[in-house]
Structure formats: structure tokens, C-alpha cells
N, C-alpha and C. Protein backbone atom coordinates (compact mmCIF):
# COMPACT_ATOMS: atom_id res chain seq x y z
N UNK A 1 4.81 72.82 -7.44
CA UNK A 1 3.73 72.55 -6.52
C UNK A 1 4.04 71.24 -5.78
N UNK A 2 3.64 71.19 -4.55
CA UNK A 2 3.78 69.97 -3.85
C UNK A 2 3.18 69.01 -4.40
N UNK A 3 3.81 67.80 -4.40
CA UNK A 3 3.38 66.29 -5.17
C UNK A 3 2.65 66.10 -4.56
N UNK A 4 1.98 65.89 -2.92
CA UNK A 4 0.83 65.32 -2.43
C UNK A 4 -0.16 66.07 -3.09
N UNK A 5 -0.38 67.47 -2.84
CA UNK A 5 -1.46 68.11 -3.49
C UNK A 5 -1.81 68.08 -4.64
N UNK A 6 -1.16 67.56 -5.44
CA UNK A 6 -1.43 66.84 -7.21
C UNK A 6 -1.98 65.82 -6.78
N UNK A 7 -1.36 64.70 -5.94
CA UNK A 7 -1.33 63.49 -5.76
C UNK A 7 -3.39 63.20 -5.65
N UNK A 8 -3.30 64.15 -4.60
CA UNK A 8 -4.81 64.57 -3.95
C UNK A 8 -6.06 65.22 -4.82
N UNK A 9 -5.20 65.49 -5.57
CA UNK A 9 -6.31 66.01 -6.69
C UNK A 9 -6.64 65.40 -7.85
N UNK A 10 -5.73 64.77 -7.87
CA UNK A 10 -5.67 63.53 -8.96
C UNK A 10 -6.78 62.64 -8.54
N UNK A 11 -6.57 62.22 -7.33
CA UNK A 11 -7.46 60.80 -6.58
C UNK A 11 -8.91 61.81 -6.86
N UNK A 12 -9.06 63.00 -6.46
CA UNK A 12 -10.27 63.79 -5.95
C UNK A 12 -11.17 63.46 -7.62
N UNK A 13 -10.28 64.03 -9.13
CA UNK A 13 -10.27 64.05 -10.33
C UNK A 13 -10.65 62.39 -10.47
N UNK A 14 -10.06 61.29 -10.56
CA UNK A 14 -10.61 60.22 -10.81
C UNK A 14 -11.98 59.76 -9.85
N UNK A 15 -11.84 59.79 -8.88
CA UNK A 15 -13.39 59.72 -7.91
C UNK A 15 -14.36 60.43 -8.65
N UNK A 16 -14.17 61.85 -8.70
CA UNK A 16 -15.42 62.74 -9.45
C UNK A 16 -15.77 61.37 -10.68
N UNK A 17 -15.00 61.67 -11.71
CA UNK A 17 -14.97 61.38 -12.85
C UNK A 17 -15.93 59.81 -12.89
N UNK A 18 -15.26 58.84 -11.81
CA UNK A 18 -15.93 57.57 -12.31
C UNK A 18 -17.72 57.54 -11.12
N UNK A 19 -17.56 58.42 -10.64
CA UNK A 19 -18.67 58.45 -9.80
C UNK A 19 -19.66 59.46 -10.97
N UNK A 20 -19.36 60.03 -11.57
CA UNK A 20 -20.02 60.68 -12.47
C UNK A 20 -21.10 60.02 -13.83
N UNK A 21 -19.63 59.22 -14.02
CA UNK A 21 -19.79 58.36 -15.01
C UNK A 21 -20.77 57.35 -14.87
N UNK A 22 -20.58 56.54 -14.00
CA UNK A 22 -21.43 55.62 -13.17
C UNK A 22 -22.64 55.39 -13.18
N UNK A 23 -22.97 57.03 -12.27
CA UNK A 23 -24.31 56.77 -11.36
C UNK A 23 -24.96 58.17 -12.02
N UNK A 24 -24.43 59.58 -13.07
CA UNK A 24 -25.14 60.48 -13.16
C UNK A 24 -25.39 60.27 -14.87
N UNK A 25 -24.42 60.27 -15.76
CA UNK A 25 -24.48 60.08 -17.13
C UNK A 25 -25.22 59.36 -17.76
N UNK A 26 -25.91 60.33 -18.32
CA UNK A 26 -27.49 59.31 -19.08
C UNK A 26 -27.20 59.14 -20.90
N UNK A 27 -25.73 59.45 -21.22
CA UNK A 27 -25.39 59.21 -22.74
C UNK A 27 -25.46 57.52 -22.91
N UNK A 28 -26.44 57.72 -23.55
CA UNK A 28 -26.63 55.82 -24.33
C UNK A 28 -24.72 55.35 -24.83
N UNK A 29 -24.13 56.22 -25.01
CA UNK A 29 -22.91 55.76 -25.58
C UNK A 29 -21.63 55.17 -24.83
N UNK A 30 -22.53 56.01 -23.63
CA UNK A 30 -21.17 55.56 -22.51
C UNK A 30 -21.51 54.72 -21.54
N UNK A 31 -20.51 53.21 -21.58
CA UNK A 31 -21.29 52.33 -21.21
C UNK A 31 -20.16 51.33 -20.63
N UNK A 32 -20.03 50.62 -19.95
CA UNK A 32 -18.92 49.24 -19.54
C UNK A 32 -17.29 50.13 -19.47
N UNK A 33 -17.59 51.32 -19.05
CA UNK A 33 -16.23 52.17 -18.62
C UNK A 33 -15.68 52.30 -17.01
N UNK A 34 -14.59 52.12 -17.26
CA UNK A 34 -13.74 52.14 -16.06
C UNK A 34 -13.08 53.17 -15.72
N UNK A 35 -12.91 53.96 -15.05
CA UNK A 35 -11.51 55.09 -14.72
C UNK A 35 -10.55 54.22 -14.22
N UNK A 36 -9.29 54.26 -14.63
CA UNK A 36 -8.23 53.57 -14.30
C UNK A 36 -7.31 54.29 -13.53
N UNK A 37 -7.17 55.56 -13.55
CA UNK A 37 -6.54 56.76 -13.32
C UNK A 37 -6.58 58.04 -13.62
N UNK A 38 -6.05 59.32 -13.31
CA UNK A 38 -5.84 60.46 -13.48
C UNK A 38 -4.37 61.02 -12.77
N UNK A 39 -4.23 61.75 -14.12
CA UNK A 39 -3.12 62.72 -13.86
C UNK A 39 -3.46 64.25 -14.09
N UNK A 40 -2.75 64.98 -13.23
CA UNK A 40 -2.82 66.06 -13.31
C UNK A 40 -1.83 66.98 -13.74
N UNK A 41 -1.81 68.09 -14.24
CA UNK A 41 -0.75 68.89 -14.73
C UNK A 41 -0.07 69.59 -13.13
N UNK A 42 1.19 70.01 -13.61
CA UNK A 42 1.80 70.89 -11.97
C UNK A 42 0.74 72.17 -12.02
N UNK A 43 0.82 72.96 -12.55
CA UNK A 43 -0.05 74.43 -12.61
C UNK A 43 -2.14 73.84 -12.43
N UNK A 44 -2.55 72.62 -12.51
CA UNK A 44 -3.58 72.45 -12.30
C UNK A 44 -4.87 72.74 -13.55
N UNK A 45 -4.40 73.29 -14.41
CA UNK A 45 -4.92 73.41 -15.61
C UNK A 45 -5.69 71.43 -16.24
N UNK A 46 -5.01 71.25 -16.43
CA UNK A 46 -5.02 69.97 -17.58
C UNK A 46 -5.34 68.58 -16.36
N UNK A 47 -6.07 68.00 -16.63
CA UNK A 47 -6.23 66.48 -16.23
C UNK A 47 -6.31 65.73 -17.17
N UNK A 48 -5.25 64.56 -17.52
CA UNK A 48 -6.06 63.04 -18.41
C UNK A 48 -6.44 62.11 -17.14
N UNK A 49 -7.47 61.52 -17.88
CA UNK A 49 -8.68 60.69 -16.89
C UNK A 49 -8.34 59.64 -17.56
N UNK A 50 -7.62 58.39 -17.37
CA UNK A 50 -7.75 57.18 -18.22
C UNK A 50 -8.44 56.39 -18.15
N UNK A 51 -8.98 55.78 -19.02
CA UNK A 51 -10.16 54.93 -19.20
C UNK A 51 -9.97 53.63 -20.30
N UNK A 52 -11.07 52.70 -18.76
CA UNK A 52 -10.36 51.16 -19.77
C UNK A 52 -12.16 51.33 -20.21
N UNK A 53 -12.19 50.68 -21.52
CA UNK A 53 -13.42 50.55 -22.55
C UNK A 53 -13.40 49.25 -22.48
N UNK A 54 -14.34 48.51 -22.10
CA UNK A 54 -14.64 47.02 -22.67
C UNK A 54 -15.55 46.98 -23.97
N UNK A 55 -14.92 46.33 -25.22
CA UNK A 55 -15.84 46.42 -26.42
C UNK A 55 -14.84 45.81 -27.44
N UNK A 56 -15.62 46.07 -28.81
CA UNK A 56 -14.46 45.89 -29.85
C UNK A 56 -14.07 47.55 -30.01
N UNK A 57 -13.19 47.92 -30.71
CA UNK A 57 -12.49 48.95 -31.47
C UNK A 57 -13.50 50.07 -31.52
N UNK A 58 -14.63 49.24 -32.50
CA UNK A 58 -16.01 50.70 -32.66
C UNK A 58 -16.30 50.86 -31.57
N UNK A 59 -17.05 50.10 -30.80
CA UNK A 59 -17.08 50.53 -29.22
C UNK A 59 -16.66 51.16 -28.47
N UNK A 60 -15.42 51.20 -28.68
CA UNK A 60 -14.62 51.71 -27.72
C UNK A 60 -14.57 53.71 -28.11
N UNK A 61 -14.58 53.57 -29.72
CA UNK A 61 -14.01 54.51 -30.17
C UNK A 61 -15.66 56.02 -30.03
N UNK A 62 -16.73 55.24 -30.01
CA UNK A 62 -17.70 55.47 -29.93
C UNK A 62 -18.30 55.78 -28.58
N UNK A 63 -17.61 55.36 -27.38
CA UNK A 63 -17.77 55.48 -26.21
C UNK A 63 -16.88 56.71 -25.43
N UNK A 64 -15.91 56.52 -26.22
CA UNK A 64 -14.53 57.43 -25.86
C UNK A 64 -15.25 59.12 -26.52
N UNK A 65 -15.61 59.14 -27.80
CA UNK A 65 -16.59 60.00 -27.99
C UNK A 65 -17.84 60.82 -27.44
N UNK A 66 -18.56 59.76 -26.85
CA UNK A 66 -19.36 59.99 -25.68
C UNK A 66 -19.09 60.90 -24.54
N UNK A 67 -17.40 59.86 -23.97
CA UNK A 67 -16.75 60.53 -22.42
C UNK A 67 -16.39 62.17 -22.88
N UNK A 68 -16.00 62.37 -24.05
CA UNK A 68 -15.65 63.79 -24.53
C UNK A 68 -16.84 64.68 -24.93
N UNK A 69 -17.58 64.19 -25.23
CA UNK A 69 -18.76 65.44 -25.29
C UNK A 69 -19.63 65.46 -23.95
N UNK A 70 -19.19 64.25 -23.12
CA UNK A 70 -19.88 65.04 -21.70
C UNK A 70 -18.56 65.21 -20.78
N UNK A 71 -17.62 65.70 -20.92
CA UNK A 71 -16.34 66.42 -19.96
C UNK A 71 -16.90 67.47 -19.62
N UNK A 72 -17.67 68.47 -20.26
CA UNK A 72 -18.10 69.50 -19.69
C UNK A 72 -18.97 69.29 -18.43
N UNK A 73 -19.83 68.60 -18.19
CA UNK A 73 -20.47 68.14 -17.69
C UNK A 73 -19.78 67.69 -16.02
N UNK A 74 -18.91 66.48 -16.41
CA UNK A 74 -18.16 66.12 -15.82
C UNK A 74 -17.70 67.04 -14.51
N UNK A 75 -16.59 68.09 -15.93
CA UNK A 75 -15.67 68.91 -14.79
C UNK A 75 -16.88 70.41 -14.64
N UNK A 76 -17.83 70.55 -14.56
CA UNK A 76 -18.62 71.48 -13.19
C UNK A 76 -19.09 70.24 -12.13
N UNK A 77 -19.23 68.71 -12.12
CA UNK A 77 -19.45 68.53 -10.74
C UNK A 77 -17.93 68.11 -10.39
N UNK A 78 -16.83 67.91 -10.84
CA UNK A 78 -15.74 68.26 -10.11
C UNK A 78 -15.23 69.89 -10.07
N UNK A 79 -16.21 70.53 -10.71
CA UNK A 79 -15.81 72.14 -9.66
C UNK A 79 -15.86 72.70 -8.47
N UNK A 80 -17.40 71.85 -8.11
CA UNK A 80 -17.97 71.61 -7.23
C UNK A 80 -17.53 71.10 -5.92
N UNK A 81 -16.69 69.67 -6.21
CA UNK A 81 -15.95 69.13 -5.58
C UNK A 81 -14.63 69.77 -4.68
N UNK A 82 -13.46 70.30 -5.88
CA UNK A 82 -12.66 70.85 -5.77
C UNK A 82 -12.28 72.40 -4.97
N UNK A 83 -13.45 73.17 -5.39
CA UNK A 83 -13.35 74.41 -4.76
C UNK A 83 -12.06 75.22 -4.77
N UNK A 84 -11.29 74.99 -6.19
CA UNK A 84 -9.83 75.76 -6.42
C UNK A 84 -10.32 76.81 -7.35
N UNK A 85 -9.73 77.82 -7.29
CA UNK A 85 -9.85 78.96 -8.37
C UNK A 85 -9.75 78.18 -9.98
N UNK A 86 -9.20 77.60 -9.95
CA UNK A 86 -8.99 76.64 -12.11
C UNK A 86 -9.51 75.16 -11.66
N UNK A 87 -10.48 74.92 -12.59
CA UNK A 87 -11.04 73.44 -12.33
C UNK A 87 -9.95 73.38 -13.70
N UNK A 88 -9.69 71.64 -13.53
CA UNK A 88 -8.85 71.58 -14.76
C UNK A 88 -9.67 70.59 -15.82
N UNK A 89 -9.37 71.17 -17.32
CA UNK A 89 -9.63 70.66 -18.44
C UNK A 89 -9.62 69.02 -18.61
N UNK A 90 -10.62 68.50 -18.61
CA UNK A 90 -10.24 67.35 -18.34
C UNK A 90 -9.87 66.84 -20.40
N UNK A 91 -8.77 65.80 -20.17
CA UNK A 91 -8.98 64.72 -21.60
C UNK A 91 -8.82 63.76 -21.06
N UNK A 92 -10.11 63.08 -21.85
CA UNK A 92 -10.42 61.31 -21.60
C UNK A 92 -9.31 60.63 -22.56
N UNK A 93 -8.64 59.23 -22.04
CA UNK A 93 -7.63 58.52 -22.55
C UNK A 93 -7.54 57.45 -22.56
N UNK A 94 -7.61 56.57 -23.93
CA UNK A 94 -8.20 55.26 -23.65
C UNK A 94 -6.80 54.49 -22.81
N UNK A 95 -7.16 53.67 -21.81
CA UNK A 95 -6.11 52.97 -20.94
C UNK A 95 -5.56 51.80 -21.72
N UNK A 96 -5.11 51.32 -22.29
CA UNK A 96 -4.49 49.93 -22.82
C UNK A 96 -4.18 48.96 -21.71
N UNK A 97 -3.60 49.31 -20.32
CA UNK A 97 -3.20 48.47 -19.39
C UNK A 97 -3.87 47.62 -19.13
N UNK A 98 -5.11 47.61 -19.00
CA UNK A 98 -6.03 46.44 -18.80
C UNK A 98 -5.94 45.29 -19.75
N UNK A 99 -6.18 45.69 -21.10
CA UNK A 99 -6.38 44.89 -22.36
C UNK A 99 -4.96 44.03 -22.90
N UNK A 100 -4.15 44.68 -22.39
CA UNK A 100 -2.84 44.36 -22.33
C UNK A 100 -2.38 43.65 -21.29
N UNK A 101 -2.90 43.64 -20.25
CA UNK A 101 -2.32 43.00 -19.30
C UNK A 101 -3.47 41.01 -19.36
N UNK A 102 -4.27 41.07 -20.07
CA UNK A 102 -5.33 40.40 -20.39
C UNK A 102 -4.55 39.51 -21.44
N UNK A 103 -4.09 40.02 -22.12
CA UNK A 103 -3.50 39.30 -23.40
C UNK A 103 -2.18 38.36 -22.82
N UNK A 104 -1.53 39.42 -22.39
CA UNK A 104 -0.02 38.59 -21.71
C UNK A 104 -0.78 37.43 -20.67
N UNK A 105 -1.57 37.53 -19.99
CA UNK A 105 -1.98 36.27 -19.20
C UNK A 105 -2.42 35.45 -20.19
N UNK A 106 -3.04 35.67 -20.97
CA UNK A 106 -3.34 34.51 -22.50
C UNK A 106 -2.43 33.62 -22.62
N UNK A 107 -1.06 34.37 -23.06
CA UNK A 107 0.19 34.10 -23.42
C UNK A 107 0.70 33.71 -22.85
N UNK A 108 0.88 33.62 -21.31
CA UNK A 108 1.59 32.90 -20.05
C UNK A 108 0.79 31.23 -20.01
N UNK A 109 -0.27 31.63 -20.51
CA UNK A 109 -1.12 30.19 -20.11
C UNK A 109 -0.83 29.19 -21.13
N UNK A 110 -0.68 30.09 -22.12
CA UNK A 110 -0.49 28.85 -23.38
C UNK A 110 0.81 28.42 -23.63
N UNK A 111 1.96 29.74 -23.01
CA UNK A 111 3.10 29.25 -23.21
C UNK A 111 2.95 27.85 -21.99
N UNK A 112 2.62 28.05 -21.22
CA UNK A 112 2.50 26.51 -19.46
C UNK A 112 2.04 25.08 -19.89
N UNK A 113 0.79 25.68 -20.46
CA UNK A 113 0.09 24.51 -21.35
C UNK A 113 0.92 23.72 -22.77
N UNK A 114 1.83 24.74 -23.28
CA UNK A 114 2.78 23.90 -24.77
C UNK A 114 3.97 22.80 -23.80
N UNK A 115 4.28 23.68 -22.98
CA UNK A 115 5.07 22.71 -21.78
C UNK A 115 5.56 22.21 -21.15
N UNK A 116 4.24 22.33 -20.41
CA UNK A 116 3.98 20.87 -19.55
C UNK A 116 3.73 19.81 -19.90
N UNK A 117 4.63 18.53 -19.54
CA UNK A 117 4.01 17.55 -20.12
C UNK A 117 2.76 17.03 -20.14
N UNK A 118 2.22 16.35 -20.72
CA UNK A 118 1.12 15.45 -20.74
C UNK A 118 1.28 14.70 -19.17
N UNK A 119 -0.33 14.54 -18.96
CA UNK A 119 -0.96 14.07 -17.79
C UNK A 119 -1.07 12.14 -18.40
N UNK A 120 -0.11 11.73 -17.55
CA UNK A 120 -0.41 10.06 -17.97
C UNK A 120 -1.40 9.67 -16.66
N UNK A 121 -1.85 8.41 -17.77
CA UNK A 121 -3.48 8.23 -17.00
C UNK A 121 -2.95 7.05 -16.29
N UNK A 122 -3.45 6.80 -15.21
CA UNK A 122 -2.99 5.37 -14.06
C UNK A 122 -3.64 4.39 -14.74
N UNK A 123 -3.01 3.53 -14.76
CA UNK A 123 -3.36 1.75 -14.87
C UNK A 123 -3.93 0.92 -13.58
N UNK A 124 -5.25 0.91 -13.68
CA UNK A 124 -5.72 0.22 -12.48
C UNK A 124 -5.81 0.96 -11.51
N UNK A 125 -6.87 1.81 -11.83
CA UNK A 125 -7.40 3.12 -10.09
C UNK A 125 -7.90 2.31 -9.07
N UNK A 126 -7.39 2.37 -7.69
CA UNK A 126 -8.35 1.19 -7.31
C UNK A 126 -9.69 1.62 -6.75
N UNK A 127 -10.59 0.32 -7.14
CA UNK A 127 -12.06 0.33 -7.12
C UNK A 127 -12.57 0.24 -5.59
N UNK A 128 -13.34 0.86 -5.61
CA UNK A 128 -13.92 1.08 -3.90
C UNK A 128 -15.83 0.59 -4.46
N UNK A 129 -15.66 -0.13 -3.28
CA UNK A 129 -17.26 -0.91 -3.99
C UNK A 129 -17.78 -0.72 -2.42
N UNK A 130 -19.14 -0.75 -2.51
CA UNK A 130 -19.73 -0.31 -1.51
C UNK A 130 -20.37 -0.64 -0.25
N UNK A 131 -19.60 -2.07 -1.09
CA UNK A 131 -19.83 -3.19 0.69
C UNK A 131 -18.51 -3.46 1.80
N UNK A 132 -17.17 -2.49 0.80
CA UNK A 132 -16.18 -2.15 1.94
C UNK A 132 -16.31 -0.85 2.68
N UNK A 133 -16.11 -1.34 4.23
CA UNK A 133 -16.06 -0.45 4.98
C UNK A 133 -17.27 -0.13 5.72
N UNK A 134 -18.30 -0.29 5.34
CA UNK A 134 -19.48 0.39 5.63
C UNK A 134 -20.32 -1.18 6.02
N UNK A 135 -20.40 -0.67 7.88
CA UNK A 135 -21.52 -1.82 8.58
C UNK A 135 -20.52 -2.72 9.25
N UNK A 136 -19.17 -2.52 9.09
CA UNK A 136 -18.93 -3.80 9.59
C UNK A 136 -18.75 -3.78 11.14
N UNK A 137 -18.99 -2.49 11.85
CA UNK A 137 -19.39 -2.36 13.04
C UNK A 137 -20.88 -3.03 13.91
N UNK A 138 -21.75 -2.92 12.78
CA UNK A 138 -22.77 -2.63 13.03
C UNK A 138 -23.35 -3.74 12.95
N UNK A 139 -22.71 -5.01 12.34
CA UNK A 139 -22.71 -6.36 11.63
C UNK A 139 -23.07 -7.43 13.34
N UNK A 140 -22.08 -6.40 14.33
CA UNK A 140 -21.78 -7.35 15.98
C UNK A 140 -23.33 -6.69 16.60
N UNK A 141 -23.99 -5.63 16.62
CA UNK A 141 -24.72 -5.04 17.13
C UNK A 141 -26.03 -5.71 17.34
N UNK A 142 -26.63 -6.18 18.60
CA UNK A 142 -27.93 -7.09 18.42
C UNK A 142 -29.15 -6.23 17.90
């Protein structure tokens, strides 16, 4: 199958999915989720929908639960959307890229911060007091 037309259905598959998620899904469980992406199979059958979870572990694992008992849901308003003879099966997939890419910036910062040297402090900042500069125009003025 042509790669744009995956390409296109993919984008069509993640739009449904996080617009779904969003603004229609009334599961208390699913909550602080992102679609990160979708892939599609060549034959159109199969979609993974990836998804970044903000939470701890239970959260996540509990939310990811959620996204799977409403896929049904899901893929009839991307049937809707799509208008192909096979809507495809969607599986939700937790994304790591986010959480991962979160951590390595951790790690970049602290490796910058071990170092860099120390900030030495000046000896004698000079003092600005508040009768320089100010009036001495104004000092000639009758």
C-alpha cells in the first residue's frame, strides 16, 4: 500500500483518538493523557495509538486500562471519520519517549552543574548611592 495513505491514516487515527479522548470520554480513569502517535498496519487492520501517561506506575497502569476498555468506543467515532471498508483495531501503548526524554535532560543538567566551576563573588561591587547622577542638571535651573 502506498506510504502516504498509511501516513494519512495514521495522522486521521491519532486526531480521532486524542480528540476523543479529550473532549468525549467520561471514564474517571482516563485522565492527564497524551497521544503521542499512531501507527498503522500495511493491510489497515491494526493501529497502536501511543500514549504518554503522566502519573506514578499505578496511574499509569490504571489509566492505560481505562484507554482499553473504551477502544471500542473510540474506533466507531474513527469509523465514522475514516469511511474505509476495515476500521482498524486499535492497541493503546504506553509511550516512554516523553518520560525518557525528561530524565536525560535531568542528567544533562546535573552533569553542567558537577562542572562548571564555581561562580566567584567580586570584591568591592561598586556602590551607586543616590545623590549621583540625579539633579545635577536641574541644580543650574532657576
Amino acid at each position: 500500500m502506498k506510504t502516504y495513505r498509511l501516513a494519512r491514516v495514521a495522522e486521521a487515527v491519532r486526531e480521532v483518538a486524542s480528540e476523543t479522548i479529550l473532549f468525549e470520554l467520561r471514564d474517571p480513569r482516563v485522565k492527564l493523557v497524551t497521544v503521542t502517535r499512531a501507527e498503522v498496519s500495511g493491510d489497515l487492520q491494526h493501529a497502536k495509538v501511543y500514549v504518554s501517561i503522566m502519573g506514578t506506575d499505578k496511574q499509569q497502569q490504571l489509566t492505560l486500562r481505562g484507554l482499553r476498555h473504551a477502544a471500542g468506543f473510540i474506533q466507531s467515532k474513527l469509523a465514522r471519520r475514516l469511511q474505509t471498508r476495515f476500521t482498524p483495531t486499535l492497541h493503546f501503548v504506553l509511550d516512554k519517549g516523553v518520560k525518557n526524554s525528561i530524565e536525560m535532560t535531568r542528567l544533562i543538567n546535573q552533569a553542567l552543574a558537577e562542572s562548571a566551576p564555581p561562580a566567584r563573588p567580586t570584591e568591592n561591587p561598586p556602590a551607586f548611592t543616590s545623590s549621583e547622577g540625579v539633579g545635577e542638571d536641574d541644580a543650574d535651573a532657576p
